[in-house]
N, C-alpha and C. Protein backbone atom coordinates (compact mmCIF):
# COMPACT_ATOMS: atom_id res chain seq x y z
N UNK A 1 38.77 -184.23 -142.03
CA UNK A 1 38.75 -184.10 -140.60
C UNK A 1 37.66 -183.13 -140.13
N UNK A 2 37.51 -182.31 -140.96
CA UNK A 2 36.49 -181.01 -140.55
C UNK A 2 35.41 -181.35 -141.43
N UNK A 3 35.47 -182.20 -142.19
CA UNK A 3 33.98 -182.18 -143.00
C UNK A 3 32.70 -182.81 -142.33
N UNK A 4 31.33 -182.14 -142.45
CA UNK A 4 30.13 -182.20 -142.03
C UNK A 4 30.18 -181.81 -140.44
N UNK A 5 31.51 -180.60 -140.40
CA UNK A 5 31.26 -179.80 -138.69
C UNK A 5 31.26 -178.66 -139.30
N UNK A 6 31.63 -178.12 -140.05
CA UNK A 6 31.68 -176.61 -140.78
C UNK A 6 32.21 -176.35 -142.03
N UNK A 7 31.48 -175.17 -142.69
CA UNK A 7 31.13 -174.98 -144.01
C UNK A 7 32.31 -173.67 -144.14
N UNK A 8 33.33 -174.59 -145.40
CA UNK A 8 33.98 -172.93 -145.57
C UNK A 8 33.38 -172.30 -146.62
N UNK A 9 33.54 -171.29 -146.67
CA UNK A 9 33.15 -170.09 -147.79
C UNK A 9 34.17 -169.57 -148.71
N UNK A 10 34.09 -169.79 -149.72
CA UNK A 10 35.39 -169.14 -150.24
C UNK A 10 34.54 -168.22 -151.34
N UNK A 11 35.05 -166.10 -150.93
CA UNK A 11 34.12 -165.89 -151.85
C UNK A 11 34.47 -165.37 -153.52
N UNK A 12 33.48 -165.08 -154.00
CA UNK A 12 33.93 -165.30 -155.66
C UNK A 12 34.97 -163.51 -155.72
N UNK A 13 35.78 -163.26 -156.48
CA UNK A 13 36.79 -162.25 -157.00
C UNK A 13 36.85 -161.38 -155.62
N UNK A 14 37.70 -161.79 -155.12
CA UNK A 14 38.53 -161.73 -153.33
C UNK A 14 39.35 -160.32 -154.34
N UNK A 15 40.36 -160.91 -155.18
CA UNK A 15 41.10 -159.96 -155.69
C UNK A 15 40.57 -158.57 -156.15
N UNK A 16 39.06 -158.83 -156.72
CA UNK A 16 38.60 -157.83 -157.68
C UNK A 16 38.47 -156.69 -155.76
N UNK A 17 37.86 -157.39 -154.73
CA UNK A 17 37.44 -156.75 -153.91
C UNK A 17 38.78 -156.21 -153.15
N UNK A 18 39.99 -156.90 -153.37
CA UNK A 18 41.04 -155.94 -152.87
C UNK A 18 41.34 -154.52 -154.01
N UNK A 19 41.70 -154.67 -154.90
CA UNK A 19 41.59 -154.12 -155.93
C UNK A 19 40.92 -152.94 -155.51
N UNK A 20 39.41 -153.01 -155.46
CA UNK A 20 38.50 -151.64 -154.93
C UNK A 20 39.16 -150.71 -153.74
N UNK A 21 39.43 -151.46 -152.71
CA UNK A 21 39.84 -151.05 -151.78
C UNK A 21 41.23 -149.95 -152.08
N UNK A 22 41.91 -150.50 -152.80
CA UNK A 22 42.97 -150.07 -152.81
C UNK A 22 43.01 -148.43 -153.80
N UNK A 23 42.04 -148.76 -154.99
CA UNK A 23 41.91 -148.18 -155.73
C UNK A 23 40.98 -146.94 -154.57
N UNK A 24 39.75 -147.14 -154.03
CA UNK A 24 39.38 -146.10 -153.30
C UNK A 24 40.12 -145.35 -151.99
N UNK A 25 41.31 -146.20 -151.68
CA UNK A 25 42.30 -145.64 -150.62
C UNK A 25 42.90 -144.51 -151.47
N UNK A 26 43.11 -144.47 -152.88
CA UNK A 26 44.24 -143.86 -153.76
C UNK A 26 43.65 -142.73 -154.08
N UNK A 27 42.19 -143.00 -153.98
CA UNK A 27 40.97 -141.83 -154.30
C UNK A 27 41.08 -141.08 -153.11
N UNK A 28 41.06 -141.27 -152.09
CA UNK A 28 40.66 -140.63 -150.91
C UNK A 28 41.28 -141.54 -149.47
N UNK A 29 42.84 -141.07 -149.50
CA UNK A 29 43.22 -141.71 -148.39
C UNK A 29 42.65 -141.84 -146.90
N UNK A 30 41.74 -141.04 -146.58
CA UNK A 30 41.23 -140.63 -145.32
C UNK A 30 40.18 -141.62 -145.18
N UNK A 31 40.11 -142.40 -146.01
CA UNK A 31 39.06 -143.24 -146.10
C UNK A 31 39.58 -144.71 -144.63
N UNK A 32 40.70 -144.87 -145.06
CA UNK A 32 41.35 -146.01 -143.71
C UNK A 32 41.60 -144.97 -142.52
N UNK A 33 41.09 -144.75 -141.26
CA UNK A 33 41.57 -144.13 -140.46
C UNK A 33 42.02 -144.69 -139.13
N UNK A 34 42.29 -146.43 -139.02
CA UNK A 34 42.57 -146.90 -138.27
C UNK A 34 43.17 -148.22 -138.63
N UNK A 35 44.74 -148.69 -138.60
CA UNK A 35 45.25 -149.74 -139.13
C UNK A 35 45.97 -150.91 -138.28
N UNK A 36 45.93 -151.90 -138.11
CA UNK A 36 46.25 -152.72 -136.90
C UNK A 36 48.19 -153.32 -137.61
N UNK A 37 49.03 -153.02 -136.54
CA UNK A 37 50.26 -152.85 -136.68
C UNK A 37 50.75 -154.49 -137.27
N UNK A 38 51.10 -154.80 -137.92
CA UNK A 38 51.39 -156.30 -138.43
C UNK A 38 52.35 -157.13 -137.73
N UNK A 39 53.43 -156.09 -137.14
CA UNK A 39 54.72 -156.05 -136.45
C UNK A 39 54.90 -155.22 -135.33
N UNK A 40 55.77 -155.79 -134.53
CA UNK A 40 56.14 -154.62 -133.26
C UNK A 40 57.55 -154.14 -133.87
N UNK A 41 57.41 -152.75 -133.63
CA UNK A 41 58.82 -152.46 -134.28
C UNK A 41 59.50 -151.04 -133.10
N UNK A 42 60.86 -151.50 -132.95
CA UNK A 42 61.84 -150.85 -132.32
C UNK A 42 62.98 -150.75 -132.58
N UNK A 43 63.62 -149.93 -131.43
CA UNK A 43 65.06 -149.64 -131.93
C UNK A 43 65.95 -150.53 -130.60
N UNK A 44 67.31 -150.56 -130.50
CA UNK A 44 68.01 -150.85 -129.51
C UNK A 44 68.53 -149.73 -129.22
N UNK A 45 68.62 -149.63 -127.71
CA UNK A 45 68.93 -148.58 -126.62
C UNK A 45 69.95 -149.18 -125.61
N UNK A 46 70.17 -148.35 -125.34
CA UNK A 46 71.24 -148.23 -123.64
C UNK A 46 70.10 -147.70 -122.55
N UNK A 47 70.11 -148.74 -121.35
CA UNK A 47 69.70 -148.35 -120.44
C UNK A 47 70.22 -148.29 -119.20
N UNK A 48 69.86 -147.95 -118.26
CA UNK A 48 70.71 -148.10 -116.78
C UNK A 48 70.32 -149.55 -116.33
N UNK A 49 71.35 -150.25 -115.74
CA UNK A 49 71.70 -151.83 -115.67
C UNK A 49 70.89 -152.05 -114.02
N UNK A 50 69.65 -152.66 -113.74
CA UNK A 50 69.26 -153.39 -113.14
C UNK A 50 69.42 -154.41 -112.60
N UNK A 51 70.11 -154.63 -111.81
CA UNK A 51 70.71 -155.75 -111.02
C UNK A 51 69.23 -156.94 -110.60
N UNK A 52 69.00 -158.16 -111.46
CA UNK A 52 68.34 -158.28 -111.33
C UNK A 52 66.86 -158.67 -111.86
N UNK A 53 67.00 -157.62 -112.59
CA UNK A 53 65.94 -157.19 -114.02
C UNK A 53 67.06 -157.60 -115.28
N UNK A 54 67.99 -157.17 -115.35
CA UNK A 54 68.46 -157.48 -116.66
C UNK A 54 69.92 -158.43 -116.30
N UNK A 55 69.78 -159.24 -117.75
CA UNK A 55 70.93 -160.19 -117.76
C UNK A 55 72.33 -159.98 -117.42
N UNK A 56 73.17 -160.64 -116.77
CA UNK A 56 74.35 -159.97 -116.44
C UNK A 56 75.42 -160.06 -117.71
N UNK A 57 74.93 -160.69 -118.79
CA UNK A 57 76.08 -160.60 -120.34
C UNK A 57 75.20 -159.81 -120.75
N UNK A 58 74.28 -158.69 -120.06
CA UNK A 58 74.09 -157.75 -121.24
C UNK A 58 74.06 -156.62 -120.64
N UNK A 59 74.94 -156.42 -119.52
CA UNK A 59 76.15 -154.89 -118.89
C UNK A 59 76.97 -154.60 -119.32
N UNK A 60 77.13 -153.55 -119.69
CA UNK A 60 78.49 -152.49 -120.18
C UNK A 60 78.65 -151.34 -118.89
N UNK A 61 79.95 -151.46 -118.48
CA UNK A 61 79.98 -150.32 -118.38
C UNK A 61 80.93 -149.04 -118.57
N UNK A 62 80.60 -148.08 -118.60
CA UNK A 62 81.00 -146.46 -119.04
C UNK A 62 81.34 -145.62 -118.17
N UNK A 63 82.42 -145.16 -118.14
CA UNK A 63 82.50 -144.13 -117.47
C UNK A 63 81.60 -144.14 -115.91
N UNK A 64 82.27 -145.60 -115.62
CA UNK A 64 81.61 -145.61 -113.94
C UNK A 64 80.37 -146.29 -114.17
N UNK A 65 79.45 -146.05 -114.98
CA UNK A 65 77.77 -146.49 -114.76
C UNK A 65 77.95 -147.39 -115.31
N UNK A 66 77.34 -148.64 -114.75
CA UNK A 66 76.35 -149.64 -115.34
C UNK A 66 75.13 -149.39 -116.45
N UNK A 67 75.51 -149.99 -117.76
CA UNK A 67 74.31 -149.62 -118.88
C UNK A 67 74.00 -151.05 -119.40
N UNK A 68 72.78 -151.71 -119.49
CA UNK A 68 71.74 -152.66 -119.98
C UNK A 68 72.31 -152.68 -121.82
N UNK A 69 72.61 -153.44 -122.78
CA UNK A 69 72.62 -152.95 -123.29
C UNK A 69 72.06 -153.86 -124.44
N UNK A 70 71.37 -153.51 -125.56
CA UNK A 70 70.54 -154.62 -126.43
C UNK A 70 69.08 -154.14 -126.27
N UNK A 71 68.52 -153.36 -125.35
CA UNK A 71 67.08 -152.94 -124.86
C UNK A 71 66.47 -152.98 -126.08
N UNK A 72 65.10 -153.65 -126.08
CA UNK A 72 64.26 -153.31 -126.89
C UNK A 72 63.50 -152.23 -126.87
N UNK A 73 63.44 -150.35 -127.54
CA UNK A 73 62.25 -149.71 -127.04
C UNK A 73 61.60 -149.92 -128.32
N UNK A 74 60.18 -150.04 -127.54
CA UNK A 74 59.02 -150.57 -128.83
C UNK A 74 58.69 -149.21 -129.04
N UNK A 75 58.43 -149.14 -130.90
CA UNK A 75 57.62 -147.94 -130.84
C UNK A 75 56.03 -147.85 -131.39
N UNK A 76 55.97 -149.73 -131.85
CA UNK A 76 54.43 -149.79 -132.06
C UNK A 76 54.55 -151.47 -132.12
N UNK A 77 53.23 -151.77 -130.83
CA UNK A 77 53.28 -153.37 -130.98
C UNK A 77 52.83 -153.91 -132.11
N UNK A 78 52.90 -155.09 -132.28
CA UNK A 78 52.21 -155.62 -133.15
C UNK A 78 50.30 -155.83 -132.55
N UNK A 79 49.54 -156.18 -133.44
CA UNK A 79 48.35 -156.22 -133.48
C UNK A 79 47.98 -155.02 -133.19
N UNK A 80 48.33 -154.01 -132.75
CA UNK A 80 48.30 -152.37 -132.02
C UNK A 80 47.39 -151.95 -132.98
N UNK A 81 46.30 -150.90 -132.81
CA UNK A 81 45.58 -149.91 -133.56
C UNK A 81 46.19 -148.77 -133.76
N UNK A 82 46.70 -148.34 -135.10
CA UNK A 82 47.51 -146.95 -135.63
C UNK A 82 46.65 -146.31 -136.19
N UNK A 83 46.60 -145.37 -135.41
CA UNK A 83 45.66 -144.33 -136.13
C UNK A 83 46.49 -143.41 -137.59
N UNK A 84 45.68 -143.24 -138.34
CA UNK A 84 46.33 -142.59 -139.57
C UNK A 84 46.74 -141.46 -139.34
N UNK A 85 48.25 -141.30 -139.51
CA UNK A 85 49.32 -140.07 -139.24
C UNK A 85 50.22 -139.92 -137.89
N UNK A 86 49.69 -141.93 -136.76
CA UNK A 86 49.80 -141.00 -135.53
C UNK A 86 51.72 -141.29 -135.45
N UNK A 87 51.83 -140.56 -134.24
CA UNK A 87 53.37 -140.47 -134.25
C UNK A 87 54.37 -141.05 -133.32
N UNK A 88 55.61 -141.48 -133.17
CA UNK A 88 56.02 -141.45 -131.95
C UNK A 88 57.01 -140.57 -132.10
N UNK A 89 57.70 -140.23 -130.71
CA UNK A 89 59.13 -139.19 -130.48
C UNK A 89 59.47 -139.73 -130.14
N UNK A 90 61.09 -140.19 -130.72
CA UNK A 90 61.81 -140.25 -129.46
C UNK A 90 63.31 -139.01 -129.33
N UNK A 91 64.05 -138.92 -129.17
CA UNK A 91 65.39 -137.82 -129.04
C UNK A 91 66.29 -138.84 -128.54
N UNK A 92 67.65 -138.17 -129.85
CA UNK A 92 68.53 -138.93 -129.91
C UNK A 92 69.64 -138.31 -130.06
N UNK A 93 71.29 -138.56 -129.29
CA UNK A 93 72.28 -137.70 -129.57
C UNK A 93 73.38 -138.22 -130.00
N UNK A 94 73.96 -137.69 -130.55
CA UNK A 94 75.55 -138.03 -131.62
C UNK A 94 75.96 -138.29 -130.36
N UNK A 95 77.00 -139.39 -130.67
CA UNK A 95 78.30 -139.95 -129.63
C UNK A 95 78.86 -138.81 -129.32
N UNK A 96 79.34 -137.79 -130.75
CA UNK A 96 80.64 -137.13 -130.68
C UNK A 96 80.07 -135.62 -131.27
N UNK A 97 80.19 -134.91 -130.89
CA UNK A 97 79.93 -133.48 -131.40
C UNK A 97 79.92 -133.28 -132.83
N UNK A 98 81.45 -134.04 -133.30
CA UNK A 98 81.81 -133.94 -134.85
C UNK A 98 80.84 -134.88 -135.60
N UNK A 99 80.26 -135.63 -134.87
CA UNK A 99 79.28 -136.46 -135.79
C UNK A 99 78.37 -135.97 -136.85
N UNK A 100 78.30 -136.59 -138.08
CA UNK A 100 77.46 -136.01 -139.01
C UNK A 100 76.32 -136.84 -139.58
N UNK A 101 76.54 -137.87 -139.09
CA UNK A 101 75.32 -139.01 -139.56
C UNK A 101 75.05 -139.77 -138.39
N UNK A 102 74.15 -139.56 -137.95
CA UNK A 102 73.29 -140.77 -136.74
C UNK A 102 72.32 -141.93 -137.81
N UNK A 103 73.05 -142.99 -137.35
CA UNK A 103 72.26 -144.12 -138.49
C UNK A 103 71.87 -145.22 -136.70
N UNK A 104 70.70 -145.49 -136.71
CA UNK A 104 70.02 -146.14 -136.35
C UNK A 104 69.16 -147.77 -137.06
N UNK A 105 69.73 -148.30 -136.11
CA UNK A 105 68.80 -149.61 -136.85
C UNK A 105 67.50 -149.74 -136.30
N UNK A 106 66.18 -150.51 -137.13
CA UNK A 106 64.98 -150.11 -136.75
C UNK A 106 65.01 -152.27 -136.85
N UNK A 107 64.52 -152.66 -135.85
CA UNK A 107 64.06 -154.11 -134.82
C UNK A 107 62.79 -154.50 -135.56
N UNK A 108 62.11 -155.55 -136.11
CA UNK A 108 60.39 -155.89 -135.72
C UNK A 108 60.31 -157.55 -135.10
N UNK A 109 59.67 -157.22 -135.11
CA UNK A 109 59.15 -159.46 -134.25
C UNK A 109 57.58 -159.38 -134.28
N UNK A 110 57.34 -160.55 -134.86
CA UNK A 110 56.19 -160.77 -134.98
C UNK A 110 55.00 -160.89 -133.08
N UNK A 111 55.83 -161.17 -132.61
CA UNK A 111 55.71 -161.22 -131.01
C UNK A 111 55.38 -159.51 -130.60
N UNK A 112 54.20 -159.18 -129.94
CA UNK A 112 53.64 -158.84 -128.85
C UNK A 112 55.02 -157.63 -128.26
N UNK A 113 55.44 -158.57 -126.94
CA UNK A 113 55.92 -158.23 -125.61
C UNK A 113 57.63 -158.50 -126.50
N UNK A 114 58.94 -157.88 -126.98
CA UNK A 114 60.11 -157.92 -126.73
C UNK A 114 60.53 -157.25 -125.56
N UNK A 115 61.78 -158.23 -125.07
CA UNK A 115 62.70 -157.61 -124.04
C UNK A 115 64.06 -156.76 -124.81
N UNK A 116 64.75 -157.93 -125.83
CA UNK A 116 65.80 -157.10 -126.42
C UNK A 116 66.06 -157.52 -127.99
N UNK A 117 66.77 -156.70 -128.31
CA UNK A 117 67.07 -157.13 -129.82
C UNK A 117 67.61 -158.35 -130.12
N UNK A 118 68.19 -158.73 -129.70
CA UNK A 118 68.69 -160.41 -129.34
C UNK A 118 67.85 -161.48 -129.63
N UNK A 119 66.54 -161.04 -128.86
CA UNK A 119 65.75 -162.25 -128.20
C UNK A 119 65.39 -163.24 -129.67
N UNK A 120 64.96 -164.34 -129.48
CA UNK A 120 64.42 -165.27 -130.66
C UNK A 120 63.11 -164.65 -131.00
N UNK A 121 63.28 -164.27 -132.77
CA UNK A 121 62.38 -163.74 -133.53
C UNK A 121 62.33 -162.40 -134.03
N UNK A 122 63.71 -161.67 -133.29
CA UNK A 122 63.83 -160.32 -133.48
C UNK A 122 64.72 -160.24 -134.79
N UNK A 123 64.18 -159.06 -135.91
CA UNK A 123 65.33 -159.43 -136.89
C UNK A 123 65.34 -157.58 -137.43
N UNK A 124 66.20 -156.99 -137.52
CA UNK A 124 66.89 -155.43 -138.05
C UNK A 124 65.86 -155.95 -139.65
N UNK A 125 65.00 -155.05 -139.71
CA UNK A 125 64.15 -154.87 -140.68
C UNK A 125 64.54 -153.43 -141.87
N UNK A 126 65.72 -152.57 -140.84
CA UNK A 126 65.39 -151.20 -141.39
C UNK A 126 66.39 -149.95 -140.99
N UNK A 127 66.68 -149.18 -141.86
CA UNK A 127 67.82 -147.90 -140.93
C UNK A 127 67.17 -146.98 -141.22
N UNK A 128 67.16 -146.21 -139.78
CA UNK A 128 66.70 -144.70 -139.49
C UNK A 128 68.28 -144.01 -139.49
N UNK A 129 67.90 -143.26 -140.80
CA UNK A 129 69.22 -142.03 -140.96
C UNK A 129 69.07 -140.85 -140.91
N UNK A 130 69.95 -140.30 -139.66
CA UNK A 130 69.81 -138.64 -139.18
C UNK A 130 70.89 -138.04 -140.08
N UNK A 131 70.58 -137.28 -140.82
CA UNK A 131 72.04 -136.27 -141.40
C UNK A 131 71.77 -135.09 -141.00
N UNK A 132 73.23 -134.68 -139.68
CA UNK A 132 72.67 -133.73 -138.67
C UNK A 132 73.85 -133.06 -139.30
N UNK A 133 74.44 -132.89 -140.32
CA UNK A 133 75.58 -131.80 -141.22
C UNK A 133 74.75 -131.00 -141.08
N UNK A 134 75.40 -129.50 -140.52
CA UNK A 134 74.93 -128.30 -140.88
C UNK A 134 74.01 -128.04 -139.67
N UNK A 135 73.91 -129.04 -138.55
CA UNK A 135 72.99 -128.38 -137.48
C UNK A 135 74.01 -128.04 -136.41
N UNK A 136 75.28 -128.25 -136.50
CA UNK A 136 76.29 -128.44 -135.10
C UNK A 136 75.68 -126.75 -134.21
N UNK A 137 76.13 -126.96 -132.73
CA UNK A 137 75.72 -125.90 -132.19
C UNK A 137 77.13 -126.12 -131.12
N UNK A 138 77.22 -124.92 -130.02
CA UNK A 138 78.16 -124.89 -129.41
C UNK A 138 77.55 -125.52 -128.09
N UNK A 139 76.46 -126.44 -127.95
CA UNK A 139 75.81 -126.98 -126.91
C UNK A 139 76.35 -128.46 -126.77
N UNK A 140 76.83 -129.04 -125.61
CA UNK A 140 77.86 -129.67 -125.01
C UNK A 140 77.22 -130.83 -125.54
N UNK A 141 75.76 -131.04 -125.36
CA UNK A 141 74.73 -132.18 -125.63
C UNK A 141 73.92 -131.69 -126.74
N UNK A 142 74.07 -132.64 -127.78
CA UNK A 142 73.31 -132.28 -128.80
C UNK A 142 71.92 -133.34 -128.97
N UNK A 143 70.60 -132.81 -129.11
CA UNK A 143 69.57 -133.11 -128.92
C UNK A 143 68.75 -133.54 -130.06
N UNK A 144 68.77 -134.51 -130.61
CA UNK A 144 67.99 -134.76 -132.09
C UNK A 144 66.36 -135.18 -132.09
N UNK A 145 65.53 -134.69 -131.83
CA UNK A 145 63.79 -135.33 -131.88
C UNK A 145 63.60 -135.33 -132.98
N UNK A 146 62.66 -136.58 -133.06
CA UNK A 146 62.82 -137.52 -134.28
C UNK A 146 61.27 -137.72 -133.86
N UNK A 147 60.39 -137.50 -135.19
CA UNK A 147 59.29 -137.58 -135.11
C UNK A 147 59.27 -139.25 -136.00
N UNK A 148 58.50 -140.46 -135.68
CA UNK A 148 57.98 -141.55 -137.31
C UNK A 148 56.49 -141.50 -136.52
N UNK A 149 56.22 -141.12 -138.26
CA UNK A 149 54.44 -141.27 -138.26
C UNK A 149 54.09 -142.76 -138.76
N UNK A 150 53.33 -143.04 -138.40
CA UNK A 150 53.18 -144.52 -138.48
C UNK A 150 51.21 -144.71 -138.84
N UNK A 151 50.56 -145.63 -139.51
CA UNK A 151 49.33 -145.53 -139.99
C UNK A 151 49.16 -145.44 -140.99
N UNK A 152 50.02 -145.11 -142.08
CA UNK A 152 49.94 -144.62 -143.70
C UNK A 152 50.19 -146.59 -144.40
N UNK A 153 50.42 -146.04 -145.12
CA UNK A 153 51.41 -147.28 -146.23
C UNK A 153 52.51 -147.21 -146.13
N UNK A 154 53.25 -146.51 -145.38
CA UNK A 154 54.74 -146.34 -144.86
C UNK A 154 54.83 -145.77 -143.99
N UNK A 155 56.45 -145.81 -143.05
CA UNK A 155 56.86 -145.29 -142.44
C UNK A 155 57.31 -144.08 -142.74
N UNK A 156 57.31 -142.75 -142.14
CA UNK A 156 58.09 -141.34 -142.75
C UNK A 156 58.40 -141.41 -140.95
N UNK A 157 59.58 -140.35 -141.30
CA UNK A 157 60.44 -140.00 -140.51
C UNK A 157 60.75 -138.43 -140.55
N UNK A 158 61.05 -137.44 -139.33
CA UNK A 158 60.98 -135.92 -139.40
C UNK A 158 61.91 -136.07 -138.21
N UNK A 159 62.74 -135.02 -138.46
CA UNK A 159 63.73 -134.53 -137.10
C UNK A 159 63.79 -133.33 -137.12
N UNK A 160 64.31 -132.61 -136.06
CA UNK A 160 64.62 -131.55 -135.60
C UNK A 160 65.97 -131.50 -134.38
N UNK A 161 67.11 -130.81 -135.06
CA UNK A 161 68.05 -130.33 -133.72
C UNK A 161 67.41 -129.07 -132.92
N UNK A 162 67.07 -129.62 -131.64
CA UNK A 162 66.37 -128.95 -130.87
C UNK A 162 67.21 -127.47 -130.31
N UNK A 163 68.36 -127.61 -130.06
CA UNK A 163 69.20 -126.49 -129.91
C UNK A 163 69.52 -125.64 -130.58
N UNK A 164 68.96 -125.81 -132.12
CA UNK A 164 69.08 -124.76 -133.03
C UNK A 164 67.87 -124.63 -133.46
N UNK A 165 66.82 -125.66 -133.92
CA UNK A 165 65.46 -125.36 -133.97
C UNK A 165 65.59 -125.71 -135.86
N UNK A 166 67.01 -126.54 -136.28
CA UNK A 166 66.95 -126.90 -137.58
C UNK A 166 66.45 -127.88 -137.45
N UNK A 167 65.65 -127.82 -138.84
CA UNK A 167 65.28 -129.67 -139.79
C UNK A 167 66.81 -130.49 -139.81
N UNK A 168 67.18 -131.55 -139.48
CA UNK A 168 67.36 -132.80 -139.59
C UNK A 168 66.62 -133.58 -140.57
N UNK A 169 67.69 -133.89 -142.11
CA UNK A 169 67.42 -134.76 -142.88
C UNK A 169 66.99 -136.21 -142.78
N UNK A 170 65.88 -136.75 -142.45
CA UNK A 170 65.69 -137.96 -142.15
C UNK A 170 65.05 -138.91 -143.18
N UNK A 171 65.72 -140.30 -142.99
CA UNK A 171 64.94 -141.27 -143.85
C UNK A 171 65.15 -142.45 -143.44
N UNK A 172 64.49 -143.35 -143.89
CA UNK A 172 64.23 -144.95 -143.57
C UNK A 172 64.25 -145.73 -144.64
N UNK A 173 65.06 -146.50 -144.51
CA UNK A 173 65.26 -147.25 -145.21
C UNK A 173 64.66 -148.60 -145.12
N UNK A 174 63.87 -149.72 -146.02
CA UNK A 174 63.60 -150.65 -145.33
C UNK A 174 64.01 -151.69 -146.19
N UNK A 175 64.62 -151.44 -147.16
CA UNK A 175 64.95 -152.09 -148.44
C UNK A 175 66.09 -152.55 -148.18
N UNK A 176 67.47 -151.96 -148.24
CA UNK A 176 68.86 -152.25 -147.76
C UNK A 176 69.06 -152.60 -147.13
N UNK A 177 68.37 -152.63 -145.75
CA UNK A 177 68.70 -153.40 -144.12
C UNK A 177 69.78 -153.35 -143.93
């Protein structure tokens, strides 16, 4: 169908030339300093319910308020440029004071633009686990910032309980789902 409109190229040891690459990344990581995101990846959130903007089977509500619930927040689109090391924040709080593990599920879709975790193509790739034992404080709202650096060969993950100014044990899992 395509022959005598264009010439493919196929070139000789593709592998040998990944190979280099990889081998000089291992030499000197600083060498990639800009990586294009493969996936958009997020978490699901509670938001305030938009009459309007958001679906009416996907309201809860709490204690009086209307909450959205399924939200996609993106924390890196796909095709996106990641710079090496860069980061996002977000802050996150235990249901319950006594809580000792905040486990989060981590969203990707090959798609651009998500609305919610739901949508067609979205699939739980991953768990973000807070082990906030040992940070409790006598503060009514407890405050978890959660650093993921994103740009490497993996995801890493860093927290901090902001009301005490402790490390928060964090990790990601992408294996177990």
């Amino acid at each position: 169908m395509l022959q005598g409109r264009c010439r493919i190229i196929i070139p000789h040891d593709v592998g040998l030339t990944i190979l280099k690459g990889a081998v000089l990344f291992g030499l000197d990581p600083s060498i990639i300093k800009v990586r294009r995101s493969p996936l958009t990846y997020g978490v699901g959130v509670l938001n305030r319910y938009v009459e309007g903007k958001h679906p009416p089977d996907k309201m809860l509500v709490k204690d009086g308020t209307r909450w959205c619930t399924d939200v996609f927040d993106t924390f890196i689109a796909s095709d996106q440029s990641v710079a090496l090391g860069e980061t996002v924040k977000r802050s996150y709080t235990p249901a319950k004071p006594s809580q000792q593990i905040i486990v989060i599920h981590i969203y990707c879709s090959e798609r651009e633009q998500v609305g919610f975790i739901s949508d067609a193509g979205v699939r739980k790739c991953g768990t973000l686990r807070l082990d906030v034992s040992g940070t409790e404080s006598p503060a009514a709202r407890r405050e978890i910032q959660t650093l993921m650096q994103f740009g490497d060969t993996e995801i890493r993950a860093m927290a901090v309980d902001v009301a005490t100014s402790r490390t928060v044990k964090a990790s990601i899992d992408f294996l177990g789902q």
